[in-house]
Protein backbone atom coordinates (compact mmCIF):
# COMPACT_ATOMS: atom_id res chain seq x y z
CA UNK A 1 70.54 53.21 109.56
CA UNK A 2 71.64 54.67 106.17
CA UNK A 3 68.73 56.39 105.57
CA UNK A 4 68.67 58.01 108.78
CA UNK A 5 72.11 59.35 108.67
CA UNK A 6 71.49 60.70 105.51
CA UNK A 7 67.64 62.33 106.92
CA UNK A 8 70.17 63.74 109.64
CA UNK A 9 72.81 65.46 107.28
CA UNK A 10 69.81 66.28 105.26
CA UNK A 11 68.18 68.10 108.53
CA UNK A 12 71.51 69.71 109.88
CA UNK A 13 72.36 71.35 106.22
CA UNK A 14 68.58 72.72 106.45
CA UNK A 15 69.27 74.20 109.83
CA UNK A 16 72.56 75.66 108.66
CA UNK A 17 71.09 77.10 105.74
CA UNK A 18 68.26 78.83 107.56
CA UNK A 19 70.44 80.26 110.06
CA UNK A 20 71.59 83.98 110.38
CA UNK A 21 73.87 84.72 107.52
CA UNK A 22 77.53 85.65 109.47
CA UNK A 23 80.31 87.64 107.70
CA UNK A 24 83.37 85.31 106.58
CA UNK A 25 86.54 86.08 105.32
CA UNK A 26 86.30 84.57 102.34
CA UNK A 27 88.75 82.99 99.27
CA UNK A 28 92.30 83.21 99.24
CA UNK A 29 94.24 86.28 97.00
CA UNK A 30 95.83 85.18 94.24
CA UNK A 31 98.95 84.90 95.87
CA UNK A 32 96.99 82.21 98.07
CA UNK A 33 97.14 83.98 101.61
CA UNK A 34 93.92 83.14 103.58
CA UNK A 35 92.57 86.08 105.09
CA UNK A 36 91.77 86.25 108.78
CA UNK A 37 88.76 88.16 109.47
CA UNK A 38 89.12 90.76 112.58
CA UNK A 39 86.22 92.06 114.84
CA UNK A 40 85.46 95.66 114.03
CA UNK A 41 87.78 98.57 112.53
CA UNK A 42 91.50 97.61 113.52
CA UNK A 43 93.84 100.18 114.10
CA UNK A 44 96.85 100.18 111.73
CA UNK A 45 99.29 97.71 113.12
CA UNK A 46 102.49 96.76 112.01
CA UNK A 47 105.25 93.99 112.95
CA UNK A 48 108.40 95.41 114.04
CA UNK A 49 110.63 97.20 111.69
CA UNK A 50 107.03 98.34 109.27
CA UNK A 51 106.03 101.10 108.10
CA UNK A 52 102.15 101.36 108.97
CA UNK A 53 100.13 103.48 106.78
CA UNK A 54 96.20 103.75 105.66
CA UNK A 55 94.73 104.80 102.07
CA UNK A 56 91.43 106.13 102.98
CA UNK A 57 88.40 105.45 100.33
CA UNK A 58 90.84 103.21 97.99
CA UNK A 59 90.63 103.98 94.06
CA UNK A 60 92.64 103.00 91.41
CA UNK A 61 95.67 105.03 91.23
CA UNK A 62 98.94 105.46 92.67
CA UNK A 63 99.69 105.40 96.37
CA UNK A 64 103.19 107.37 98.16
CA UNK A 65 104.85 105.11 100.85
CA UNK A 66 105.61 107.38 103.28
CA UNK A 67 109.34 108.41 103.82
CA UNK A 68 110.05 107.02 99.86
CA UNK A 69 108.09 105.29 96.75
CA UNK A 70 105.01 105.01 95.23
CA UNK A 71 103.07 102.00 94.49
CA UNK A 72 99.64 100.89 92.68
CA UNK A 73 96.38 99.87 93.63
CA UNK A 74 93.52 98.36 91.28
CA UNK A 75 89.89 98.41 92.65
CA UNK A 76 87.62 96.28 90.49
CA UNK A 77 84.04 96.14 91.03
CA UNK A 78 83.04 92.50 90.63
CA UNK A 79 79.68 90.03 90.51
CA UNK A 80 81.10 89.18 93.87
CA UNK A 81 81.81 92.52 95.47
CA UNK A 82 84.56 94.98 95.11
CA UNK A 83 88.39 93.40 94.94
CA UNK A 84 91.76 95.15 94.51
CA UNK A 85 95.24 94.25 93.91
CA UNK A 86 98.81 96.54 94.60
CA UNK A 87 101.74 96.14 93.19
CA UNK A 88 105.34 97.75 94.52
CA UNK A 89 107.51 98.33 91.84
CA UNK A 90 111.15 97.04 92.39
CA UNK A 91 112.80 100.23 91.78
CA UNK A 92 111.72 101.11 95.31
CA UNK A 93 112.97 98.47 97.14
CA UNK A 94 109.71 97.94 99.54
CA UNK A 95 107.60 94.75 100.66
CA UNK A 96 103.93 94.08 101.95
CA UNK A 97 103.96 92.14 104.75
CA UNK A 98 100.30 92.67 106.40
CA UNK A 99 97.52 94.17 104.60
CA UNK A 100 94.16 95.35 105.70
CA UNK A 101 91.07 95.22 103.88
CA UNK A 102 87.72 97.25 106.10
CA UNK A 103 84.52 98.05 104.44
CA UNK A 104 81.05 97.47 105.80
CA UNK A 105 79.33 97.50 108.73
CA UNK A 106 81.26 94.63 109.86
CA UNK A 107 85.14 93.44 110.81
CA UNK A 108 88.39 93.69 108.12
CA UNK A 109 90.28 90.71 106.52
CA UNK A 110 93.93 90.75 107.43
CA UNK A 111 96.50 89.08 104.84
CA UNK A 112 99.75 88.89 106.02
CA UNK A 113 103.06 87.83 104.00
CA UNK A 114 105.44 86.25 106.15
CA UNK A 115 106.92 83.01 106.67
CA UNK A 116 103.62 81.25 108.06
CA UNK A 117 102.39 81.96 105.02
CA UNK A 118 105.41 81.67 102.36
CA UNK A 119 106.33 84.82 102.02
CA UNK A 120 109.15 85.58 104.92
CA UNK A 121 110.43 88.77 102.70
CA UNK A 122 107.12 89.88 101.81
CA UNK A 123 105.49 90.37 98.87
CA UNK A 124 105.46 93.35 96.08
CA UNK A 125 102.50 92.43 94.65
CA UNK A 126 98.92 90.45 94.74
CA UNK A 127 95.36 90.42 93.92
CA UNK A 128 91.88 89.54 94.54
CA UNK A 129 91.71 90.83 98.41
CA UNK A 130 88.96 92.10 99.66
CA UNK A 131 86.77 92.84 102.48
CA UNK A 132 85.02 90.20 104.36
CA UNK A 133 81.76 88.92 103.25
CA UNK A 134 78.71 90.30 104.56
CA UNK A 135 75.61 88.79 105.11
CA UNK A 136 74.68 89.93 101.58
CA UNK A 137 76.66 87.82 100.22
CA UNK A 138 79.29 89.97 98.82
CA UNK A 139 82.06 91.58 99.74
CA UNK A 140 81.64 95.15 101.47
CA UNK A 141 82.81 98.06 99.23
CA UNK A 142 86.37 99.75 100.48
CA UNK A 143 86.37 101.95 102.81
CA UNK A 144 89.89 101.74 103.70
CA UNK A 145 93.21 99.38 103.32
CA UNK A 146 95.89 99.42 105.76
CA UNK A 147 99.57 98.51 104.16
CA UNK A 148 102.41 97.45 106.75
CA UNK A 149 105.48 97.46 104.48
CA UNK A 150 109.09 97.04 104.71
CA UNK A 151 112.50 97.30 102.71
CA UNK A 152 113.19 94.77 100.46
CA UNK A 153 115.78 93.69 98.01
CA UNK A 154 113.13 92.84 95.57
């Protein structure tokens, strides 16, 4: 009976293996927020009390919040795709809560920073997000990020 459970498992990781290769969201940031992979190209949306905006074909550089501040974005290129990281500097007193990560033929990953995930004030900075991962096996190059940000006391 052993060896038939394991000729089984055996079979069924075989199957799985040899199936059509499906995007996924992927690891965690480095701030350990899951992403949640979305059908498609999402519209910017926001929570209540956010300020939606999108940074179309994301470089490295420095990004204006609209209405007031400035912030930073790092894209790295990577054996496993491309990856990028922000950071909101104190000084003007503004928080992440959702961010949007679209590139690819195929959905976005969403990480949001709220209090399902630990951060109920937000978050000024993280790194390692990315788009989903195609069938490729890598992450989709950039083709836009979506920030949803909000004051903060940070």
């Amino acid at each position: 009976m052993r060896i038939a459970g394991a000729g089984l498992t055996a079979a069924a990781a075989l199957g799985a293996a040899a199936g059509p290769a499906l995007a996924q969201a992927g690891p965690p940031s480095n701030a350990g927020v899951q992403p949640v992979e979305v059908d498609d190209n999402p519209p910017v949306s926001c929570p209540a009390g956010a300020t939606g905006f999108r940074v179309e074909d994301p470089a490295t550089g420095t990004v204006s919040i609209p209405g007031d501040g400035t912030f930073q974005i790092t894209v790295t290129n990577t054996s496993a795709g491309q990856v990028f990281s922000f950071s909101i500097p104190a000084t003007d007193h503004r928080a992440a809560v959702k961010v949007t990560a679209k590139g690819g033929t195929g959905g976005a990953n969403v990480y949001t920073y709220d209090s399902t995930t630990g951060f109920p004030a937000g978050i000024t900075m993280d790194g390692s997000l990315h788009t989903p991962i195609n069938p490729s096996g890598k992450f989709a190059d950039l083709s836009h990020i979506d920030f949803c940000v909000i004051p903060s006391n940070y």
